[in-house]
Protein backbone atom coordinates (compact mmCIF):
# COMPACT_ATOMS: atom_id res chain seq x y z
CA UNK A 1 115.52 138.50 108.24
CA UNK A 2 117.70 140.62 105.28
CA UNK A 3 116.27 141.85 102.64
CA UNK A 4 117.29 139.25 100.41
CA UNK A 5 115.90 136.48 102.49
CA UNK A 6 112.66 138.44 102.34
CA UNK A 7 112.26 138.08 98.98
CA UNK A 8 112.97 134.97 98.50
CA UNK A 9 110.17 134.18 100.86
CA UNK A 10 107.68 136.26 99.34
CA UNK A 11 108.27 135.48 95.99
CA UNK A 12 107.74 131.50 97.48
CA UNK A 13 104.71 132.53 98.88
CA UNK A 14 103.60 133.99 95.28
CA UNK A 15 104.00 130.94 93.52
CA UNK A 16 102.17 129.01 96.19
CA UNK A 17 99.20 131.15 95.42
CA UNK A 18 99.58 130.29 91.82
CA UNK A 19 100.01 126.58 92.03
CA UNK A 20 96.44 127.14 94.14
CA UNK A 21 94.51 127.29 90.44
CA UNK A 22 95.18 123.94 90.14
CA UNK A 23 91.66 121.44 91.08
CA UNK A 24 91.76 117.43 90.62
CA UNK A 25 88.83 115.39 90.18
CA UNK A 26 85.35 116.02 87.65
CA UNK A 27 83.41 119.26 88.29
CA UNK A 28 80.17 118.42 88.88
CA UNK A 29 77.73 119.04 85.91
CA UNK A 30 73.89 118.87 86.70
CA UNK A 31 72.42 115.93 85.45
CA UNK A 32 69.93 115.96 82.61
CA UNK A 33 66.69 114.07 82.62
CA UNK A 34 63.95 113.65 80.18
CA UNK A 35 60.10 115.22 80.47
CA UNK A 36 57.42 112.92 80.00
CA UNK A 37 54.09 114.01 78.98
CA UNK A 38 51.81 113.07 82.17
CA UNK A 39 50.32 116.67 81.91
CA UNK A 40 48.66 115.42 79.01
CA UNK A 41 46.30 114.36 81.40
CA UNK A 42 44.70 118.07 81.81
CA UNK A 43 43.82 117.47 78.21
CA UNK A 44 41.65 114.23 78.77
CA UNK A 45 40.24 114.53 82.73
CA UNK A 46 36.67 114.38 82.91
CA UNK A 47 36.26 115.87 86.58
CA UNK A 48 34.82 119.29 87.88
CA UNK A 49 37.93 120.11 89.26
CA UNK A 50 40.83 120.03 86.23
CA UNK A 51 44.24 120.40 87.20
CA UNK A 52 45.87 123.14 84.75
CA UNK A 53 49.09 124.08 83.63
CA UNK A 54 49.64 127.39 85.27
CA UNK A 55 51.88 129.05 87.94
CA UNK A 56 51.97 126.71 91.05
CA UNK A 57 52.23 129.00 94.04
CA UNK A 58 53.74 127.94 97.83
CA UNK A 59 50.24 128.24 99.69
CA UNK A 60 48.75 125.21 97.86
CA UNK A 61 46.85 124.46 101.14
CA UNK A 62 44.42 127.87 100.21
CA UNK A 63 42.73 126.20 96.95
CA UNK A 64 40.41 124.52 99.84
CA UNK A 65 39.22 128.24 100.66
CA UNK A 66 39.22 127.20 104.37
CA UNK A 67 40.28 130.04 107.00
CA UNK A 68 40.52 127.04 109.43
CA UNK A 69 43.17 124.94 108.06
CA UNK A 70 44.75 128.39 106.74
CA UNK A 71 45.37 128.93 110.18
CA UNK A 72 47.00 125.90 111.28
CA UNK A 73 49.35 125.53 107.93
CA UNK A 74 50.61 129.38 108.94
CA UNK A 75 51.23 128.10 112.51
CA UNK A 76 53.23 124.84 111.44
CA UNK A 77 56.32 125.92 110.05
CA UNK A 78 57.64 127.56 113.59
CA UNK A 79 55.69 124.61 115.82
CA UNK A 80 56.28 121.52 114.08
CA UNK A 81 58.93 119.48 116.00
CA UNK A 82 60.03 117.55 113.31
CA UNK A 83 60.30 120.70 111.13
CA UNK A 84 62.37 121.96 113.96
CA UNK A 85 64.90 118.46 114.27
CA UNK A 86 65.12 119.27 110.47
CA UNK A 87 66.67 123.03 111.03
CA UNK A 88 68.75 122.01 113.59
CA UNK A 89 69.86 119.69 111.00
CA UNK A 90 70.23 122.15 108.45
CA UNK A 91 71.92 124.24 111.36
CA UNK A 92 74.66 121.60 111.82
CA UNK A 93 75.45 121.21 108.23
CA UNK A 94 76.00 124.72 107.68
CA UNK A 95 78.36 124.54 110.75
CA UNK A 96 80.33 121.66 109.04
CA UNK A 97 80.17 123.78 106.13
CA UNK A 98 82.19 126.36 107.89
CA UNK A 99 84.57 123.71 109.44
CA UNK A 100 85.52 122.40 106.04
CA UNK A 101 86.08 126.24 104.65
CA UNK A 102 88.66 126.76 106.98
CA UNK A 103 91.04 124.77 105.74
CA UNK A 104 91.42 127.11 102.66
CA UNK A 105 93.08 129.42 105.39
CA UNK A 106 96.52 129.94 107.16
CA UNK A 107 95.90 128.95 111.38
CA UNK A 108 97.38 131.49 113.63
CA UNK A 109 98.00 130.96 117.05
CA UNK A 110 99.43 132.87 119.96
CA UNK A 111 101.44 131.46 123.23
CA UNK A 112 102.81 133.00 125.97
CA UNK A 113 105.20 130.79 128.81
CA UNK A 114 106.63 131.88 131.94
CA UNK A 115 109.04 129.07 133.34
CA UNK A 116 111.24 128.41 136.45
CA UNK A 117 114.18 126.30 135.61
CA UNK A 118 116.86 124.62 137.09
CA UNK A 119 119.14 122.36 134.45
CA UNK A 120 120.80 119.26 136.01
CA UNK A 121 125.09 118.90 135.62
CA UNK A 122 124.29 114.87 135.83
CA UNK A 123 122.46 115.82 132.51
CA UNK A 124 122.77 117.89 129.67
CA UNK A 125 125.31 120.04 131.40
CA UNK A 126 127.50 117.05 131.20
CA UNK A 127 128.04 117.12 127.83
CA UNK A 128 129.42 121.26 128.10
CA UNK A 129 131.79 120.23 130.94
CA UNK A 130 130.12 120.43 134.39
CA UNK A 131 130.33 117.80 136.89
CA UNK A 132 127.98 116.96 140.00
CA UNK A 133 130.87 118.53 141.88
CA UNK A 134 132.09 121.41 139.89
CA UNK A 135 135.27 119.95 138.34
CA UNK A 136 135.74 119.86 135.12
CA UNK A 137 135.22 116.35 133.43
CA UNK A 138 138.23 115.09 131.64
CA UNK A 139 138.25 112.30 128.77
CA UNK A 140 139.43 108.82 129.11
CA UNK A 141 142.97 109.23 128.93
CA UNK A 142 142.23 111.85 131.22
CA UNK A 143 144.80 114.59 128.88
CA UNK A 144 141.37 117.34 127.87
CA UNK A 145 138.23 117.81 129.10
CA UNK A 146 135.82 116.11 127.43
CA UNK A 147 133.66 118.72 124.96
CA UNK A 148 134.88 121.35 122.70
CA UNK A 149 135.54 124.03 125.90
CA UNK A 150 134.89 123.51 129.58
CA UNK A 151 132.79 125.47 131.47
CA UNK A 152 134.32 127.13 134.45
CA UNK A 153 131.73 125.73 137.35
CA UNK A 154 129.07 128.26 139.11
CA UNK A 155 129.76 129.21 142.77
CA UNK A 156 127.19 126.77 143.67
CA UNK A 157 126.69 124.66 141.21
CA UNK A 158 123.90 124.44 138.41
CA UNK A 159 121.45 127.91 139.31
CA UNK A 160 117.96 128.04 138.78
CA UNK A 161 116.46 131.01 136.51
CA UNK A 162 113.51 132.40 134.96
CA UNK A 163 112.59 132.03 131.45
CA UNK A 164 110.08 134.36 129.96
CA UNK A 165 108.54 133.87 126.30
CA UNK A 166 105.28 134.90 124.18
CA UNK A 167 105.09 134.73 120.47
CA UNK A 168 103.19 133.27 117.50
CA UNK A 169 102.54 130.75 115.50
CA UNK A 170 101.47 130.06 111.80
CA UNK A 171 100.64 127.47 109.64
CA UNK A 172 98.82 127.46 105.94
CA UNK A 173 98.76 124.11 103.83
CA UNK A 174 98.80 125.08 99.97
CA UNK A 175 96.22 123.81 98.45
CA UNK A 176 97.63 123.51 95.26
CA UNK A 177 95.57 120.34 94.27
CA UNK A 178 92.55 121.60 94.98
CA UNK A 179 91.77 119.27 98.14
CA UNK A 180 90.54 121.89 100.36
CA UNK A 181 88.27 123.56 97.40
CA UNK A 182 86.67 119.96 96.96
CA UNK A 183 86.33 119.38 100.62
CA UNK A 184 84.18 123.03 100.53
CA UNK A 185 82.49 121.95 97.50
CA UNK A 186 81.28 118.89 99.13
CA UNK A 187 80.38 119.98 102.58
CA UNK A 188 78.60 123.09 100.70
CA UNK A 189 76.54 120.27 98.95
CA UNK A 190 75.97 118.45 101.72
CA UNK A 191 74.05 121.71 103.43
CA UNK A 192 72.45 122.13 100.07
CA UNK A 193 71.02 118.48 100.89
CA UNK A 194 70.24 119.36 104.48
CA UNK A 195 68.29 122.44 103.29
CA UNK A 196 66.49 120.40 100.79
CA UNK A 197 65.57 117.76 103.44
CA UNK A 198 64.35 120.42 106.00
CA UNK A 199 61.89 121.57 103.15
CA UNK A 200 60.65 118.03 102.28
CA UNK A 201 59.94 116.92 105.91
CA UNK A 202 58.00 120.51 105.95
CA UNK A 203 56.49 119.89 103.13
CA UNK A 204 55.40 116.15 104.54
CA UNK A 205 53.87 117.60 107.43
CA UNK A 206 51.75 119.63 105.43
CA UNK A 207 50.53 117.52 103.73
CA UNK A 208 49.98 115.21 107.23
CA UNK A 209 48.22 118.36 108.77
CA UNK A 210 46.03 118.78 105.32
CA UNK A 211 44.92 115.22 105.51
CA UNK A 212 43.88 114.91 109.37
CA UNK A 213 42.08 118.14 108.66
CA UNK A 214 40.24 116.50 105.85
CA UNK A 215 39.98 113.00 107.88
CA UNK A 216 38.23 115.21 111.11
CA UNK A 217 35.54 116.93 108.84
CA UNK A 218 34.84 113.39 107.05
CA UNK A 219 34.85 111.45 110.07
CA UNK A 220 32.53 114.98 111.90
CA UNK A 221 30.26 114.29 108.40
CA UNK A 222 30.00 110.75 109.02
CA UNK A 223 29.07 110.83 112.08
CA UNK A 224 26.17 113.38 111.59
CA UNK A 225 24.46 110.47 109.28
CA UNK A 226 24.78 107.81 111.38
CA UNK A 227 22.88 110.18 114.42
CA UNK A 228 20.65 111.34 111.38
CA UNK A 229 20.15 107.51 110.49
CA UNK A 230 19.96 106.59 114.62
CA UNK A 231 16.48 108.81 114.38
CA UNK A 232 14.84 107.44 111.03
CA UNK A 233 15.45 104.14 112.85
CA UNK A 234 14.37 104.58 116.10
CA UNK A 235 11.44 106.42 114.21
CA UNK A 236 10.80 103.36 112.36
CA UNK A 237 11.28 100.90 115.56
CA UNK A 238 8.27 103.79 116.90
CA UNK A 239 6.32 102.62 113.66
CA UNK A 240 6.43 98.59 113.71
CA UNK A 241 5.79 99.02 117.32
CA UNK A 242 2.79 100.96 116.74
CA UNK A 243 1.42 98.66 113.92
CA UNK A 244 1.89 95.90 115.90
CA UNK A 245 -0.87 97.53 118.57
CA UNK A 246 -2.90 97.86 115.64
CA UNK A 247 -2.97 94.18 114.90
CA UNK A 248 -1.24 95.04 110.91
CA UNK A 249 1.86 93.69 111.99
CA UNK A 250 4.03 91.28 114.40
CA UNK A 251 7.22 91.53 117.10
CA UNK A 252 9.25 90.47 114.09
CA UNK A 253 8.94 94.26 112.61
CA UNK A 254 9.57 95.43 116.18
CA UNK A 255 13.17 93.21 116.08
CA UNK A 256 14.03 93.88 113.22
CA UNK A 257 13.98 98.03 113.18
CA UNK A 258 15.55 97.92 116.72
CA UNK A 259 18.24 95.93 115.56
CA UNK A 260 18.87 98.42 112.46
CA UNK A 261 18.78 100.97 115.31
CA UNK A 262 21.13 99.42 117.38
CA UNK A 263 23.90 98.77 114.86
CA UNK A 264 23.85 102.46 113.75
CA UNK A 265 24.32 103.61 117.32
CA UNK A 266 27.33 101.06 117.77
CA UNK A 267 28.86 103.39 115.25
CA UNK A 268 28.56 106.07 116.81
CA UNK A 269 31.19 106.12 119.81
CA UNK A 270 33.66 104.66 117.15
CA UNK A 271 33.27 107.84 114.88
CA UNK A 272 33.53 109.93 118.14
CA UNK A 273 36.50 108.45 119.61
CA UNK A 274 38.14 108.76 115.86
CA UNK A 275 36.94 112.66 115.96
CA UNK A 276 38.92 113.20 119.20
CA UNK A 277 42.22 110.47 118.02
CA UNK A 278 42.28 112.83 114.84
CA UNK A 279 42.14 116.63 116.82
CA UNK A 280 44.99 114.69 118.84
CA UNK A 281 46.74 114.37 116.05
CA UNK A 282 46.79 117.57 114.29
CA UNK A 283 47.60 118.97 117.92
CA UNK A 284 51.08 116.64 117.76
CA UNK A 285 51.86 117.55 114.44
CA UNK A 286 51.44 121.48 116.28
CA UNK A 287 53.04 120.56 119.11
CA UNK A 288 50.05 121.40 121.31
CA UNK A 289 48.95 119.63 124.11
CA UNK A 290 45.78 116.39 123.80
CA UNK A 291 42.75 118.48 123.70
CA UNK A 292 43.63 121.85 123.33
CA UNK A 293 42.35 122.53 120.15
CA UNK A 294 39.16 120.79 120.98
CA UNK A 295 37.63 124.70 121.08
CA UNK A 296 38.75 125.19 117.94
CA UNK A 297 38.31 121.94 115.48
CA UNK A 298 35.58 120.37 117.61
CA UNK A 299 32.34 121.57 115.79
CA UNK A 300 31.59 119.95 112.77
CA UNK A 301 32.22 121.50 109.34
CA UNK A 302 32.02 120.00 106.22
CA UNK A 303 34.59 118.87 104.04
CA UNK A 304 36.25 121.40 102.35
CA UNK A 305 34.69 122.02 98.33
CA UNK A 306 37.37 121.45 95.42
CA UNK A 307 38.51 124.20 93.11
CA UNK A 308 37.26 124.62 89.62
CA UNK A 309 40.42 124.82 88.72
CA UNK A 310 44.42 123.19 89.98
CA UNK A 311 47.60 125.11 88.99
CA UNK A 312 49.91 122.36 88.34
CA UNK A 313 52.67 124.29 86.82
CA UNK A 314 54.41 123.00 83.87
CA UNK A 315 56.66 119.88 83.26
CA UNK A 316 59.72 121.62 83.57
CA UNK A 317 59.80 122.79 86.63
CA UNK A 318 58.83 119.49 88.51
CA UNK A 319 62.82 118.82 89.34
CA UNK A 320 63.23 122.61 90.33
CA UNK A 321 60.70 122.69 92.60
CA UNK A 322 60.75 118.85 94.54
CA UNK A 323 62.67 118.92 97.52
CA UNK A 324 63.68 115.16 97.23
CA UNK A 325 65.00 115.64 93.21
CA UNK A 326 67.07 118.50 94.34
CA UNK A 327 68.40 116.96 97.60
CA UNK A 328 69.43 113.89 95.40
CA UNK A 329 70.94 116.20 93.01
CA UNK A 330 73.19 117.91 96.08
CA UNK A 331 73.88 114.34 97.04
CA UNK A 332 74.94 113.51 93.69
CA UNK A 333 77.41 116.95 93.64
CA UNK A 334 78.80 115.91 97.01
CA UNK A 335 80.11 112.63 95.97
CA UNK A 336 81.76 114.16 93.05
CA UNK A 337 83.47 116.74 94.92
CA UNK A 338 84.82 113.43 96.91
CA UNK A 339 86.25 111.90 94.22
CA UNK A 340 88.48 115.14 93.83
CA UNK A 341 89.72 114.72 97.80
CA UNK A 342 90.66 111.39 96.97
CA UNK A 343 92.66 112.01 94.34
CA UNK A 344 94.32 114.95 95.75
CA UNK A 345 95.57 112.49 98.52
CA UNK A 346 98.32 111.47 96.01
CA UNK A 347 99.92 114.45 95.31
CA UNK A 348 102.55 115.96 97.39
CA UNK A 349 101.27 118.51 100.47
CA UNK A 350 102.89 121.54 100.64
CA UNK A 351 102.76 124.07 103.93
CA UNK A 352 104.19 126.88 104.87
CA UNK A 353 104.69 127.14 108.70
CA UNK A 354 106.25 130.32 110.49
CA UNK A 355 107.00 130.90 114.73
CA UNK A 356 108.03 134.75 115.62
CA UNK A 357 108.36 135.74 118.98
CA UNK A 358 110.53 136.82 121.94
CA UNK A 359 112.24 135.00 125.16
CA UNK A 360 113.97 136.63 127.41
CA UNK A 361 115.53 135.22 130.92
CA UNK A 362 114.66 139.00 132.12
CA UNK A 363 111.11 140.21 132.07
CA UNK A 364 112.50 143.95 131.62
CA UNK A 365 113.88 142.65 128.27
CA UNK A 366 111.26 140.09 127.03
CA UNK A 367 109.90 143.26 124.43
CA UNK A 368 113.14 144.27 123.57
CA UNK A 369 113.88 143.55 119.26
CA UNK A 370 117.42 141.52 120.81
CA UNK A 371 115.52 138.83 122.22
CA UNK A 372 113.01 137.94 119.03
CA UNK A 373 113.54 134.87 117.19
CA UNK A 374 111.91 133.42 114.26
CA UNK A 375 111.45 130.07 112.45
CA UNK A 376 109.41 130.22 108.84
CA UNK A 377 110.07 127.64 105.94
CA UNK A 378 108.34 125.57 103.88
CA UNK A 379 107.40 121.88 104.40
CA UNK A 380 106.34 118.79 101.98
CA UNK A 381 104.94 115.92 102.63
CA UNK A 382 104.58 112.95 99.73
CA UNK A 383 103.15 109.49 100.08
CA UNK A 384 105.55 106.32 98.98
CA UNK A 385 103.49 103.82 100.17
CA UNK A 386 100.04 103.39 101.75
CA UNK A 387 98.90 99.79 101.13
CA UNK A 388 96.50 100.37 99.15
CA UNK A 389 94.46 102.91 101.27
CA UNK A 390 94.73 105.75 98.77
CA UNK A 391 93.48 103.66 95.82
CA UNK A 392 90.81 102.14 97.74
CA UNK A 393 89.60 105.72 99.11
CA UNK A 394 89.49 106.69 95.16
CA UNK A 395 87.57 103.53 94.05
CA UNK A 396 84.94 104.14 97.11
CA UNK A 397 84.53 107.33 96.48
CA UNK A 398 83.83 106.87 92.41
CA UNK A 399 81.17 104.30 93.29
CA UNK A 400 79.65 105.98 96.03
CA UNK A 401 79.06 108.59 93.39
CA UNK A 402 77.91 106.04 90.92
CA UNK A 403 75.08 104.97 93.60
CA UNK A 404 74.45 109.04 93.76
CA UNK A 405 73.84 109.28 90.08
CA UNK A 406 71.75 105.99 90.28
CA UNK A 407 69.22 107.04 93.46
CA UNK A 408 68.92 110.62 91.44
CA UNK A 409 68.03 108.71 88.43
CA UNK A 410 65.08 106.30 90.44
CA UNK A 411 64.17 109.58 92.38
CA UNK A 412 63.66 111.60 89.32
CA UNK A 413 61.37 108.40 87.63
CA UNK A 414 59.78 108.22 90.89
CA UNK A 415 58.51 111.39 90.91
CA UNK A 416 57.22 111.47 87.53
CA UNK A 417 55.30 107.92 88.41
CA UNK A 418 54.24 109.92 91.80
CA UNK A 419 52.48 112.84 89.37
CA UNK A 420 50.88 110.87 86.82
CA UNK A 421 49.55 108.41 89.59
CA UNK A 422 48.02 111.63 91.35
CA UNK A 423 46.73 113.05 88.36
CA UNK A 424 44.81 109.59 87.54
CA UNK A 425 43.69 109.09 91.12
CA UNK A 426 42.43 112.83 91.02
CA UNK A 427 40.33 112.94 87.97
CA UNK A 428 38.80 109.08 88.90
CA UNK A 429 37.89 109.89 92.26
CA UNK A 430 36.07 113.23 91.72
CA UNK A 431 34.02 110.77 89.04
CA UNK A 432 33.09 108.16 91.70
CA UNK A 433 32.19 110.72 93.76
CA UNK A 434 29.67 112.17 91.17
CA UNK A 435 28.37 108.53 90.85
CA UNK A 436 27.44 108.36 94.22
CA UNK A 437 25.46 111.38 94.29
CA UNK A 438 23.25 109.83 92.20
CA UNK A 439 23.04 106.45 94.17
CA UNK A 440 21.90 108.33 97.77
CA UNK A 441 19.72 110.63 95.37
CA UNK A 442 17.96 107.22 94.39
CA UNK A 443 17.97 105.41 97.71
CA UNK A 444 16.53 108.77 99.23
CA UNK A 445 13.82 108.09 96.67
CA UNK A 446 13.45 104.57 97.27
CA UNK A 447 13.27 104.97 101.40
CA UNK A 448 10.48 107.55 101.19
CA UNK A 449 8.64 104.93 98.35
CA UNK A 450 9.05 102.14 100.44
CA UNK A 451 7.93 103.48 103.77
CA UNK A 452 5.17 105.24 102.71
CA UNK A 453 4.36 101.36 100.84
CA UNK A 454 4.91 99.65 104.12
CA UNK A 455 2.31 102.35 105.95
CA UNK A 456 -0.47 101.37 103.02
CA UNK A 457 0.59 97.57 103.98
CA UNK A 458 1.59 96.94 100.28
CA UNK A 459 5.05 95.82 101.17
CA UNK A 460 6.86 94.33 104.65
CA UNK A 461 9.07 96.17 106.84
CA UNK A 462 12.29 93.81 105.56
CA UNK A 463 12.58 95.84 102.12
CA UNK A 464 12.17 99.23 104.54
CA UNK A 465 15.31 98.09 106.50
CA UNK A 466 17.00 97.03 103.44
CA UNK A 467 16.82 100.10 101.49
CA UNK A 468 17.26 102.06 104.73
CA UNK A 469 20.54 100.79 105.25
CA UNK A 470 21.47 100.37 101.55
CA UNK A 471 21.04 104.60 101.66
CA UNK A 472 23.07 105.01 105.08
CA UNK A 473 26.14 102.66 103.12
CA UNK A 474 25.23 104.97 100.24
CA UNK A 475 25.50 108.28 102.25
CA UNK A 476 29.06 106.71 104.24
CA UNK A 477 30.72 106.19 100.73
CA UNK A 478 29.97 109.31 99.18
CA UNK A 479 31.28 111.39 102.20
CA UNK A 480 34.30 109.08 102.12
CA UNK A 481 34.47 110.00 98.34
CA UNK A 482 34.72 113.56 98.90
CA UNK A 483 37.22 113.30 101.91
CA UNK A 484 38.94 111.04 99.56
CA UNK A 485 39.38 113.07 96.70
CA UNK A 486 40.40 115.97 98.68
CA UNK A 487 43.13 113.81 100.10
CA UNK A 488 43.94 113.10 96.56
CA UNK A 489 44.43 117.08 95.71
CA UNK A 490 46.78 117.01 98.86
CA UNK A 491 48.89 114.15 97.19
CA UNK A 492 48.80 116.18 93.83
CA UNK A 493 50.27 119.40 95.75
CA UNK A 494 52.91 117.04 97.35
CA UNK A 495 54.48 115.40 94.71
CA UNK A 496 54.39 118.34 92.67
CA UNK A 497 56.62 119.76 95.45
CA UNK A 498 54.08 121.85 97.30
CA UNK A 499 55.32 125.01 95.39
CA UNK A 500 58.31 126.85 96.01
CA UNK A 501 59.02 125.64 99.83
CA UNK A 502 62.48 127.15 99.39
CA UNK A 503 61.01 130.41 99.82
CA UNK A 504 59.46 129.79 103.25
CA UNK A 505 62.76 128.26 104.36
CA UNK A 506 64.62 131.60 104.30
CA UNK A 507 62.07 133.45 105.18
CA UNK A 508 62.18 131.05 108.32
CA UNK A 509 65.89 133.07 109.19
CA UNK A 510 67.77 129.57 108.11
CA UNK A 511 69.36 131.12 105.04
């Protein structure tokens, strides 16, 4: 290559980089989306517990104050399997992310050949003027041999010989459209959406573990009143039986407590079996093995007290901080980056391509500069006609990002419905809740009025057994109340995105 020839391809090359500047397609522009006012709410709830506006942090789980479940929300993020799935996930997008960036660069590869070869004179030796037998070939009038010049024929006939050869090869497609940019853009969204999906099924599993904690302790509650309840029965079945020796009453008394008795025990190996179903599943979601954390959850606690107060945040950062608005939002980016690839696919393609190397029928010489050889030149390719495949690419593409920009839209509603739902359900349960205090306060009341009646003989042992079991029904719905309105605060801290999950992710060695 002179030095004129030199220029001419670098100054080529220059302008390619130039014409690079050049993108098709919309840039993607982060929707907008209105604030409602559901956090008026804080202004008007009634309940002990008031969710406030003020700074939401990650560990939501630690407004219960329990070391417990402290302890197995630290453990979940490296044992959860579906957490796991997720960054492998999240691992593979990135890893198409790369694939797609490397189209914005030139391919090199190198080759290196060694060869035996023998050419054939009934073949392309033909056509230069050897025969099978070493004459030279003539033409049909048989005055010249056919071909510009005969070659004189080898001592015995065509010879074999060795051909030696290394070298290299490049290639670089000029992205003057943009194509390669968009395809970047859009796999680099894509992992944004992966990310954001590893963080809500993290986030979901959280929340999971939160509720079977809450669901043990209830159901570990529950079943202390029924054994609680088991003994004033079986003390009152001791009763009736006794009063029937005195004469005061009959066998009906008798039937009736140990009935009462009976029913309450038939609860019992339900709640137990529920105790053990639930431990099994907080193991799964832990990925530990049925029954090994039966040392651990096993002995009954209560359910863990609400906080005075909830940080909720503030309005504003509802879409910055729920994994499902922002993967929606990289979903949304990813189809508009499409729409750029499919219209760079009518444009010309440009690409430079390039071969340097040596070949040498002596291995002595193969490095020698005499036997290098190069090819380098540009190439364009330009589609005439397609049937209609380019067009239709472009029209999927625009309304695969017009269902984007829809789905973002409903997610972004959703989640606002999702808050002030929670927010309701929050305040109204912790109110029911309070009501029921007073109803097992009163049938406590009433129980120790009417059995101390029924020992004076002033009333009969039906209305004992009635307001007996009207407080164990009593007792049963307010524990479920207070599980239930802690499983309410774990909805609140999902759908307000759990905090700032995006923080544990990289801390998790995934960014």
């Amino acid at each position: 290559m002179n030095a004129s020839e030199f220029r001419e391809l670098a100054l080529y090359i220059l302008a390619c980089f130039t014409m690079t500047g050049c993108m098709v397609g919309p840039n993607f522009e982060p929707p907008q989306s209105a604030t409602p006012d559901v956090f008026n709410r804080t202004q008007t709830a009634q309940a002990t517990s008031k969710p406030v506006e003020a700074d939401f942090g990650p560990q939501w789980w630690t407004l219960f104050n329990d070391p417990t479940l402290d302890s197995l929300e630290q453990q979940l993020a490296d044992a959860n399997l579906d957490v796991a799935a997720a960054s492998a996930r999240l691992r593979q997008s990135r890893a198409e992310q790369r694939i797609a960036g490397a189209d914005e660069y030139p391919t090199l590869d190198a080759a290196a050949s060694y060869n035996r070869e023998r050419a054939s004179p009934n073949g392309i030796l033909g056509l230069l003027g050897v025969s099978p037998t070493g004459s030279p070939l003539e033409s049909a009038s048989g005055s010249a041999p056919l071909g510009a010049a005969a070659l004189p024929p080898p001592p015995s006939g065509s010879p074999a010989y060795n051909l030696y050869q290394f070298g290299f090869d490049a290639s670089w497609e000029v992205d003057i459209w943009g194509r390669a940019r968009r395809g970047v853009e859009a796999a680099t969204a894509l992992s944004d959406a992966s990310y954001e999906d590893r963080n809500s099924v993290l986030l979901s599993a959280r929340a999971e573990l939160a509720r079977d904690y809450i669901q043990l302790r209830d159901t570990q509650i529950l079943l202390q009143i029924a054994r609680q309840n088991l003994q004033i029965a079986r003390d009152a079945t001791t009763l009736t039986e006794k009063r029937v020796h005195e004469g005061v009453t009959t066998d009906l008394d008798v039937d009736n407590a140990a009935a009462l008795a009976e029913s309450i025990e038939a609860l019992i190996p339900t709640l137990e079996s529920r105790c053990d179903t639930t431990i099994n599943a907080i193991g799964l979601l832990l990925a530990k093995e049925p029954g090994e954390l039966q040392p651990l959850l096993a002995e009954p606690r209560d359910v863990p007290a609400l906080p005075e107060q909830v940080p909720i945040g503030v309005p504003s950062e509802l879409v910055q901080r729920r994994p499902d608005i922002r993967k929606a939002e990289a979903q949304l980016h990813a189809a508009t980056a499409s729409i750029g690839m499919a219209k760079a696919d009518f444009y010309p393609r440009i690409s430079l391509n390039g071969s340097a190397g040596f070949q040498s029928l002596q291995l002595s010489n193969l490095a020698n500069w005499a036997s290098g050889q190069y090819v380098v030149g540009p190439s364009i390719t330009l589609p005439i006609f397609e049937g209609g495949r380019l067009k239709g690419t472009l029209h999927l593409r625009e309304a695969q990002q017009q269902e984007a920009a829809i789905l973002y839209q409903r997610t972004v509603l959703d989640a606002w419905r999702e808050v002030d739902d929670a927010l309701v359900v929050y305040d109204a349960e912790q109110r029911r809740r309070d009501r029921l205090k007073k109803v097992v306060s009163l049938n406590q009341n009433a129980l120790s009025i009417a059995r101390q009646r029924y020992k004076e003989g002033a009333v009969d042992f039906l209305n004992v057994l009635n307001v007996q079991k009207q407080l164990l029904d009593s007792q049963s719905d307010l524990e479920q109340s207070q599980a239930n309105a802690a499983a309410n605060l774990i909805t609140l801290c999902k759908v307000l995105g759990g905090g700032w999950e995006s923080t544990y992710a990289r801390q998790d060695g995934l960014h």
